[in-house]
C-alpha atoms as a PDB file:
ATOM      1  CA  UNK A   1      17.282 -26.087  -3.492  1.00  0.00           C
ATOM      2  CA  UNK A   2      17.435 -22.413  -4.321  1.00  0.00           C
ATOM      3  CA  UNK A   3      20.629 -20.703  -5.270  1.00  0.00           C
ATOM      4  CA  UNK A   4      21.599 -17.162  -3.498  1.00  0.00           C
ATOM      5  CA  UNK A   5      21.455 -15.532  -6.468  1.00  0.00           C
ATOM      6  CA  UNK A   6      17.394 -16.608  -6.871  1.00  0.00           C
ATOM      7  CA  UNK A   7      16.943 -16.100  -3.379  1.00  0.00           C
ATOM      8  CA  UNK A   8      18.272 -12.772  -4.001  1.00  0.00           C
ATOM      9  CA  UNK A   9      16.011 -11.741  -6.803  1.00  0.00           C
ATOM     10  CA  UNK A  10      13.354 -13.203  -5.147  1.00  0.00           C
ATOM     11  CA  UNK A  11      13.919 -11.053  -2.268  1.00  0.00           C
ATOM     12  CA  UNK A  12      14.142  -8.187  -4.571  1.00  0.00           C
ATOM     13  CA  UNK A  13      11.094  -8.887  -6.070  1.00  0.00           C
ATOM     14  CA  UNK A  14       9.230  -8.907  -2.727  1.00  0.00           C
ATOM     15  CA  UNK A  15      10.485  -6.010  -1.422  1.00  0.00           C
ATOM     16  CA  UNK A  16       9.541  -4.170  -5.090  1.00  0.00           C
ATOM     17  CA  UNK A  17       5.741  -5.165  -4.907  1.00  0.00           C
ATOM     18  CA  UNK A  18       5.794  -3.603  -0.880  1.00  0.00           C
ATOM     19  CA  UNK A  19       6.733  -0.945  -2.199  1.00  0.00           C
ATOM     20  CA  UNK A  20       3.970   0.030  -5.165  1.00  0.00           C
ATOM     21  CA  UNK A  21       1.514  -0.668  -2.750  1.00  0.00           C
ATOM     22  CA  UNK A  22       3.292   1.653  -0.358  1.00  0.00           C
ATOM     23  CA  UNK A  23       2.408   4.324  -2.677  1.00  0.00           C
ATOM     24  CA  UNK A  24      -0.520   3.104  -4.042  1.00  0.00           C
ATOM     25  CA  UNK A  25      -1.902   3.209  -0.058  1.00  0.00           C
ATOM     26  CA  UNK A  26      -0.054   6.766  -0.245  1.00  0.00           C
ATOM     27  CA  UNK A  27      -2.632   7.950  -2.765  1.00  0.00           C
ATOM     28  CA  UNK A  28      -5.001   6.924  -0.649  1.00  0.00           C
ATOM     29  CA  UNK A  29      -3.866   8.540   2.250  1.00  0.00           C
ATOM     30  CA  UNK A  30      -2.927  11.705   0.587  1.00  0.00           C
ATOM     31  CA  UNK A  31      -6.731  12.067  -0.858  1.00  0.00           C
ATOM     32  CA  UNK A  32      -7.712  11.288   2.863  1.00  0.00           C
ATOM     33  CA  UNK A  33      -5.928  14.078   4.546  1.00  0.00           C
ATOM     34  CA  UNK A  34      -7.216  16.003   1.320  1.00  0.00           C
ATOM     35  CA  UNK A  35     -11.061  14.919   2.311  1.00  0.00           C
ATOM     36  CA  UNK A  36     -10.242  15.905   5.627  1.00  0.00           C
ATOM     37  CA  UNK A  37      -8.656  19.370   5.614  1.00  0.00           C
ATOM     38  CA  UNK A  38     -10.638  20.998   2.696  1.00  0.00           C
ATOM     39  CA  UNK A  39     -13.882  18.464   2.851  1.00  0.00           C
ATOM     40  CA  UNK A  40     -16.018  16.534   4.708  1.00  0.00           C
ATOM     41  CA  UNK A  41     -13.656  13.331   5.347  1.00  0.00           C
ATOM     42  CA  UNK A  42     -12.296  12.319   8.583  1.00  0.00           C
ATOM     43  CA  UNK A  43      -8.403  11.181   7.851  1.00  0.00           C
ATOM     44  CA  UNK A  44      -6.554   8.137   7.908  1.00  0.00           C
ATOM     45  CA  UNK A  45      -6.563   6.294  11.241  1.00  0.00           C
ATOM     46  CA  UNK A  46      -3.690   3.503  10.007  1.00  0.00           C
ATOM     47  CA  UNK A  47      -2.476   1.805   6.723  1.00  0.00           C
ATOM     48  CA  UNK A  48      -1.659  -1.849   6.426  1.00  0.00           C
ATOM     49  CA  UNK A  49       0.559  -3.947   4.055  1.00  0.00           C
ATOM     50  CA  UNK A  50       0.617  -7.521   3.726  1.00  0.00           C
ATOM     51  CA  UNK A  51       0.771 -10.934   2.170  1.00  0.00           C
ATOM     52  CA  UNK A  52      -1.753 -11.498  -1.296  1.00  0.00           C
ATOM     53  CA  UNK A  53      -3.611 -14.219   0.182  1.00  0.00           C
ATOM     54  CA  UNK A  54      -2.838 -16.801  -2.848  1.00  0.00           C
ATOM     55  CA  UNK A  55       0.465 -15.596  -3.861  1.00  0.00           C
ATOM     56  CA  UNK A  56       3.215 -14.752  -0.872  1.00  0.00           C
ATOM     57  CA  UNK A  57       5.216 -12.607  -3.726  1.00  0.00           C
ATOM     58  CA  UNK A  58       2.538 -10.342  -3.763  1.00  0.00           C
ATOM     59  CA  UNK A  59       1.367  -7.976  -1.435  1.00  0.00           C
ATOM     60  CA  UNK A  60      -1.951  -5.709  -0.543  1.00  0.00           C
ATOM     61  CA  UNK A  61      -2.748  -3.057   1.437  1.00  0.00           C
ATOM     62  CA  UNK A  62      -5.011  -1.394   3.514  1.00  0.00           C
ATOM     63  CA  UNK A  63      -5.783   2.370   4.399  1.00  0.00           C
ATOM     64  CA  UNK A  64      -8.472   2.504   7.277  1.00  0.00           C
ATOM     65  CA  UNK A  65     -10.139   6.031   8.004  1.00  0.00           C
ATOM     66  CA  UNK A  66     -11.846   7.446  11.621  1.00  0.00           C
ATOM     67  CA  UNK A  67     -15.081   6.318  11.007  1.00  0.00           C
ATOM     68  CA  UNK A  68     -17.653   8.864  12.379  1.00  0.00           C
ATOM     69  CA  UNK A  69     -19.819   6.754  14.776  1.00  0.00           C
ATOM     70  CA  UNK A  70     -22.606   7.220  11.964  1.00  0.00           C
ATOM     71  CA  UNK A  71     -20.551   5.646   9.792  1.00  0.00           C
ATOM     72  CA  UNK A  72     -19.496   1.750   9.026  1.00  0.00           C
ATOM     73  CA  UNK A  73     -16.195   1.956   6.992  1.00  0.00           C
ATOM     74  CA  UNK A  74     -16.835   0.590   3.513  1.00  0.00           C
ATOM     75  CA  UNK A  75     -20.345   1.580   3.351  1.00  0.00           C
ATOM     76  CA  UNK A  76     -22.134   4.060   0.531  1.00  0.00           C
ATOM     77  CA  UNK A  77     -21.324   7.628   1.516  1.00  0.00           C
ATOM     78  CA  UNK A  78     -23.724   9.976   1.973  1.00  0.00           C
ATOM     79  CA  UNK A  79     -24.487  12.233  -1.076  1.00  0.00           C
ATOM     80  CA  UNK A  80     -22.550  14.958   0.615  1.00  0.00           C
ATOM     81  CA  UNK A  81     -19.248  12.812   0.745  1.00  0.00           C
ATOM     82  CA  UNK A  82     -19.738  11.262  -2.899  1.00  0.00           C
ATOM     83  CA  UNK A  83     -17.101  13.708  -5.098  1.00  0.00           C
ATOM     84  CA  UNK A  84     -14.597  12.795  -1.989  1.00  0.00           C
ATOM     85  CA  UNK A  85     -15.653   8.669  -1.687  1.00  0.00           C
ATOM     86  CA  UNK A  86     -14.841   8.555  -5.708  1.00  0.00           C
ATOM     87  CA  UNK A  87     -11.540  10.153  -5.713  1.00  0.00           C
ATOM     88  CA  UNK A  88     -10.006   8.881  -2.095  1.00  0.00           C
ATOM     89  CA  UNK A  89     -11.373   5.266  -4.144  1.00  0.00           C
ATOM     90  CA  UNK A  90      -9.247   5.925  -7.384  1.00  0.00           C
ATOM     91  CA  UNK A  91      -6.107   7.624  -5.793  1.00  0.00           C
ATOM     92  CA  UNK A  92      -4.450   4.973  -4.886  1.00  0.00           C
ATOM     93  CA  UNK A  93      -4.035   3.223  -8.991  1.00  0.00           C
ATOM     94  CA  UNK A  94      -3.460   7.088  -9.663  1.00  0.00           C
ATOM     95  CA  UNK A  95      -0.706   7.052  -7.106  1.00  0.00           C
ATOM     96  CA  UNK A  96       0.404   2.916  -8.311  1.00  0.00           C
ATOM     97  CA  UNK A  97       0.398   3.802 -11.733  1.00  0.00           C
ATOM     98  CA  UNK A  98       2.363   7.290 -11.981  1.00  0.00           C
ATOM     99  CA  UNK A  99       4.930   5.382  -9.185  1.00  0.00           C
ATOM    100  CA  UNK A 100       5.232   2.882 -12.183  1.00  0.00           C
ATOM    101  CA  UNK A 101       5.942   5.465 -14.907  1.00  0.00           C
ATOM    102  CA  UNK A 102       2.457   3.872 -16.717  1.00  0.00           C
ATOM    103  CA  UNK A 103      -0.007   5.886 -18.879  1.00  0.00           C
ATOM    104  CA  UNK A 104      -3.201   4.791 -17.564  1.00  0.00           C
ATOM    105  CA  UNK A 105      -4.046   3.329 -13.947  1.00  0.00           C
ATOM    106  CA  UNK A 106      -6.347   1.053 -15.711  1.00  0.00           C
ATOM    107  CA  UNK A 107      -4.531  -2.044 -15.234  1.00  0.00           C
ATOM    108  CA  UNK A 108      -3.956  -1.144 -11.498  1.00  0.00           C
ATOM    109  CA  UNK A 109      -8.068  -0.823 -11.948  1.00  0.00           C
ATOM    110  CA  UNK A 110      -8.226  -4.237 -12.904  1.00  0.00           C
ATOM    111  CA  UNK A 111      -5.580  -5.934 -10.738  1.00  0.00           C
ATOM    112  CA  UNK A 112      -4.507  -3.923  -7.616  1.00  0.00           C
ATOM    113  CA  UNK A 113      -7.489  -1.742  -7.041  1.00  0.00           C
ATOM    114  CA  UNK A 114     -10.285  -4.157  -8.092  1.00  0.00           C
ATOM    115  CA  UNK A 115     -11.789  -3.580  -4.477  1.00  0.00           C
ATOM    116  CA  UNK A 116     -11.423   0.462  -5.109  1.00  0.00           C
ATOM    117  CA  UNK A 117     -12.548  -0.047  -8.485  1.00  0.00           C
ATOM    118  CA  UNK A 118     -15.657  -2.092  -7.020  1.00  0.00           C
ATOM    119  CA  UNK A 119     -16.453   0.823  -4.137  1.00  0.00           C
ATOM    120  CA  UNK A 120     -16.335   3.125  -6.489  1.00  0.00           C
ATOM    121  CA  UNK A 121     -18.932   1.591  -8.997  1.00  0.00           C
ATOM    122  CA  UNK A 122     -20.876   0.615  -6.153  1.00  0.00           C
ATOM    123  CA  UNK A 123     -21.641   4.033  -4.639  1.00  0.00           C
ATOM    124  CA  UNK A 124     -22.191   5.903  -8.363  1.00  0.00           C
ATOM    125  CA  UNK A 125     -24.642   2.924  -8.481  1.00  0.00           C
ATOM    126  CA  UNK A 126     -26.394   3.558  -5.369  1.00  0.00           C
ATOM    127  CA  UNK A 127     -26.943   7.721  -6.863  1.00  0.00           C
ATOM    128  CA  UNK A 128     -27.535   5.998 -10.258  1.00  0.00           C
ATOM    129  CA  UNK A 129     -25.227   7.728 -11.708  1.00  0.00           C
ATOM    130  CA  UNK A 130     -23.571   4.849 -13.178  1.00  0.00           C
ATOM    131  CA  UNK A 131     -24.738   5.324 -16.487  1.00  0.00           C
ATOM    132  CA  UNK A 132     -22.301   7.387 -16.767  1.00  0.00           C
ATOM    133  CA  UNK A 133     -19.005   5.708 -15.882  1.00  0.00           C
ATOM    134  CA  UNK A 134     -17.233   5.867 -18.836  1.00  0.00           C
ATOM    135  CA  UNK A 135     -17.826  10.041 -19.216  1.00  0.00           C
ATOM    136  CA  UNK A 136     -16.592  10.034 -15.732  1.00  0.00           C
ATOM    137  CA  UNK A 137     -13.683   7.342 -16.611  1.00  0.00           C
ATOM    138  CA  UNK A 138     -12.494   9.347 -19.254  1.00  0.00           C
ATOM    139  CA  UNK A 139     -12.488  12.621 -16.494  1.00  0.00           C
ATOM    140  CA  UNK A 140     -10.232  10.813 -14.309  1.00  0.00           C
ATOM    141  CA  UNK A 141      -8.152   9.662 -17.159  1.00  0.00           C
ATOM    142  CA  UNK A 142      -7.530  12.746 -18.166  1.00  0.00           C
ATOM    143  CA  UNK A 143      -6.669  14.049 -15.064  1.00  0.00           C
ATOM    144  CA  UNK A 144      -4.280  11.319 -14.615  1.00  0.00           C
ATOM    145  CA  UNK A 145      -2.376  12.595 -18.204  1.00  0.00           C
ATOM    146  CA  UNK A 146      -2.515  16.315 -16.363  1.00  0.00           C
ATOM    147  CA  UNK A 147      -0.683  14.749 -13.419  1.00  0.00           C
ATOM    148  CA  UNK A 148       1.666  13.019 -15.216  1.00  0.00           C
ATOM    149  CA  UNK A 149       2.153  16.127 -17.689  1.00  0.00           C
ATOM    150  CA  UNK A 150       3.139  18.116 -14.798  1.00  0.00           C
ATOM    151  CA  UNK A 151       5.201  16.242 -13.028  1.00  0.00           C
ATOM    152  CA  UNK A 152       2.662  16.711 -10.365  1.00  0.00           C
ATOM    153  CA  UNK A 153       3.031  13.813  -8.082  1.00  0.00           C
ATOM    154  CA  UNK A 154       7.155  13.859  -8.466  1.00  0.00           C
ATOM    155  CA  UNK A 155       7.594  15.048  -4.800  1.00  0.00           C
ATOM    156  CA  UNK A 156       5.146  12.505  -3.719  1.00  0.00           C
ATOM    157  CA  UNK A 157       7.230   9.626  -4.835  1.00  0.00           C
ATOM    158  CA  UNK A 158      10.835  10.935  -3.110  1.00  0.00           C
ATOM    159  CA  UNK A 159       9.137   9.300   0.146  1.00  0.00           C
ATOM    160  CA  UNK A 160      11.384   6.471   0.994  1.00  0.00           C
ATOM    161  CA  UNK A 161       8.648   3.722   2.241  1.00  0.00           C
ATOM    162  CA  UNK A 162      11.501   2.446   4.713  1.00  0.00           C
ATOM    163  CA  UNK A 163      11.292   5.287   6.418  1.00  0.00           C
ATOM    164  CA  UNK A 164       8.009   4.840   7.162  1.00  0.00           C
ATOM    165  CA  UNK A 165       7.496   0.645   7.283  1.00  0.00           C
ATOM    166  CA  UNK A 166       7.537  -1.519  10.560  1.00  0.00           C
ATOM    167  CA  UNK A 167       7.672  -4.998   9.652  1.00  0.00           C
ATOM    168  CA  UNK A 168       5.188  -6.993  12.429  1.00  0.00           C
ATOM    169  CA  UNK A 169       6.182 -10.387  11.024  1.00  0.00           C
ATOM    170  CA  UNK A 170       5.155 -12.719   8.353  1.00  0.00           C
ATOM    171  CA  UNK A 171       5.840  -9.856   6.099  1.00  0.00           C
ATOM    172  CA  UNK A 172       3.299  -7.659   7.522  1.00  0.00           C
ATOM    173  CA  UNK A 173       3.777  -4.114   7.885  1.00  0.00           C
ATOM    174  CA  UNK A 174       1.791  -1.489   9.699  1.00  0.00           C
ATOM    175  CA  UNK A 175       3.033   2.400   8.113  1.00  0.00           C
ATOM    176  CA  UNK A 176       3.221   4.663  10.582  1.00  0.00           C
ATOM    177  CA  UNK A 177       0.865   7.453   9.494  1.00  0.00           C
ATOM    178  CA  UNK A 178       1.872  10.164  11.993  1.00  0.00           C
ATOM    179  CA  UNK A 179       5.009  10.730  10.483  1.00  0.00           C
ATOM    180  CA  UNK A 180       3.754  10.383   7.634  1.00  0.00           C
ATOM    181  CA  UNK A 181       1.381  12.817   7.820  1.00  0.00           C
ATOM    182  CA  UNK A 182       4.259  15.089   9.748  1.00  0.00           C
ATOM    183  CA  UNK A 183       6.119  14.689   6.108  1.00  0.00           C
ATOM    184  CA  UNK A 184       4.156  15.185   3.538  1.00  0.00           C
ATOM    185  CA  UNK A 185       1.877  18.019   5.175  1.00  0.00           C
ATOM    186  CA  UNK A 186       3.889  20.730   3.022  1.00  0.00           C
ATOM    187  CA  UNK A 187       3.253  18.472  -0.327  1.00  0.00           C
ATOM    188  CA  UNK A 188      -0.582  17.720   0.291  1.00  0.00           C
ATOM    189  CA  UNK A 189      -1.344  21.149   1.075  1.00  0.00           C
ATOM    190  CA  UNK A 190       0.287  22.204  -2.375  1.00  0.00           C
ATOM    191  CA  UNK A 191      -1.591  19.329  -4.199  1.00  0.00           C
ATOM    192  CA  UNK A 192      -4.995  20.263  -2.536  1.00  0.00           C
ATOM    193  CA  UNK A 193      -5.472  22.488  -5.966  1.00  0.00           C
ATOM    194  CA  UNK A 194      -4.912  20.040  -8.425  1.00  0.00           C
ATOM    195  CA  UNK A 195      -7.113  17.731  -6.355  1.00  0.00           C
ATOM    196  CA  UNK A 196      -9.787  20.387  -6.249  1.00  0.00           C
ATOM    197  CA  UNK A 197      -9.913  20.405  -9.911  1.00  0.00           C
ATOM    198  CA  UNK A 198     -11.156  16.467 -10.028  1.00  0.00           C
ATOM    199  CA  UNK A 199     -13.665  17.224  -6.650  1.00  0.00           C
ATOM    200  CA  UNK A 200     -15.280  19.695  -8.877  1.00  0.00           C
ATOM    201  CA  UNK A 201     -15.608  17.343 -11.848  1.00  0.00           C
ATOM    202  CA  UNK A 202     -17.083  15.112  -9.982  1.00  0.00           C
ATOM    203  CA  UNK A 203     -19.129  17.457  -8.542  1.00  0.00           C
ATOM    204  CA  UNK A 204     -20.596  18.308 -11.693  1.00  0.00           C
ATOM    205  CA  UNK A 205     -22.316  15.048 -12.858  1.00  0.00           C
ATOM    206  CA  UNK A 206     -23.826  14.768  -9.246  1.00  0.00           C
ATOM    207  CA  UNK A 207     -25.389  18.166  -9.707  1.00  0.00           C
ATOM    208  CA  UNK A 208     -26.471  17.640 -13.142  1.00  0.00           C
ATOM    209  CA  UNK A 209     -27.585  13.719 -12.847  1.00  0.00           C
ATOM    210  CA  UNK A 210     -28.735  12.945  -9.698  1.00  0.00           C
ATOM    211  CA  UNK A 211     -32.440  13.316  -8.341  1.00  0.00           C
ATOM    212  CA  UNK A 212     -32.926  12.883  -4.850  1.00  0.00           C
ATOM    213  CA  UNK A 213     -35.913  10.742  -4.572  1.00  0.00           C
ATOM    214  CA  UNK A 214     -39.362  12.619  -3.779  1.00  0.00           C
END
């Protein structure tokens, strides 16, 4: 039988993990409304938190966008929408990782964000422009050390996720993006620039490696 003081901690600890993927779906979010406002995206249409399936102290999450009606969600993005698809895929361990003071996101990578990581290689694969992951690794690692440099995500991370959490039961929560969105509008705008800086690095191996096909 478990003493209060473990069922304490272990309370703790649950509520802990909701709340790195809180803002590891924030990064997410944040490089939707990004994609949307200054891009080609379409937004986030809800975000999702809830039980790892093998592990109940763990939790996942889930950031859905408005699918055009051309568009299945989880698909390869068109060629158009590639610079956006890579970054909205690696915001959220950029978002994990500075929320957890860490120098790299490449544990999140490995853990967390294995399905982000997997989109991610999965659409520079379908442009074949995979041969050139690491370059492009080390791009978004340094942009990562910018971020962190500056400070750049500090506002970002005064969200309190309880604000923003309804708990449906079983330990799942839905976030409710509208106010979300209502509250951080001033703070995305301002980190559209920064943002802008890893769209156009992006941008550059597409130009320079891939050939549409004759």
């Amino acid at each position: 039988m478990f003493s209060g003081k473990i069922l304490i901690a272990y309370f703790r600890s649950m509520k802990e993990d909701v709340k790195r993927v809180f803002f590891h779906e924030l990064g997410h979010f944040v490089a939707h409304e990004i994609n949307k406002r200054y891009y080609h995206g379409t937004g986030t249409k809800s975000i999702e938190i809830f039980p790892f399936p093998y592990n109940n102290e763990l939790f996942e999450g889930d950031a859905k966008i408005n699918c055009s009606e051309d568009e299945r969600e989880k698909n390869v993005p068109r060629i158009e929408l590639l610079a956006e698809y890579l970054a909205s895929s690696t915001y959220g361990c950029i978002f994990q990782s500075y929320y957890k003071n860490e120098e790299t996101f490449d544990d999140c990578f490995k853990d967390n964000g294995r399905k982000d990581s997997e989109q991610w290689l999965k659409a520079m694969r379908n442009y074949r422009i995979d041969d050139y992951k690491s370059e492009i690794t080390r791009v978004e690692s340094g942009y990562f050390k910018m971020l962190r440099k500056k400070g750049a995500l500090d506002n970002f991370m005064t969200l309190e996720p309880e604000n923003y959490l309804t708990d449906r039961g079983f330990e799942n929560y839905s976030v409710d993006v509208d106010k979300l969105r209502k509250d951080t509008e001033n703070i995305v705008t301002a980190h559209q620039k920064d943002y802008d800086e890893l769209i156009q690095k992006y941008q550059a191996y597409i130009d320079t490696y891939y050939q549409a096909p004759q």
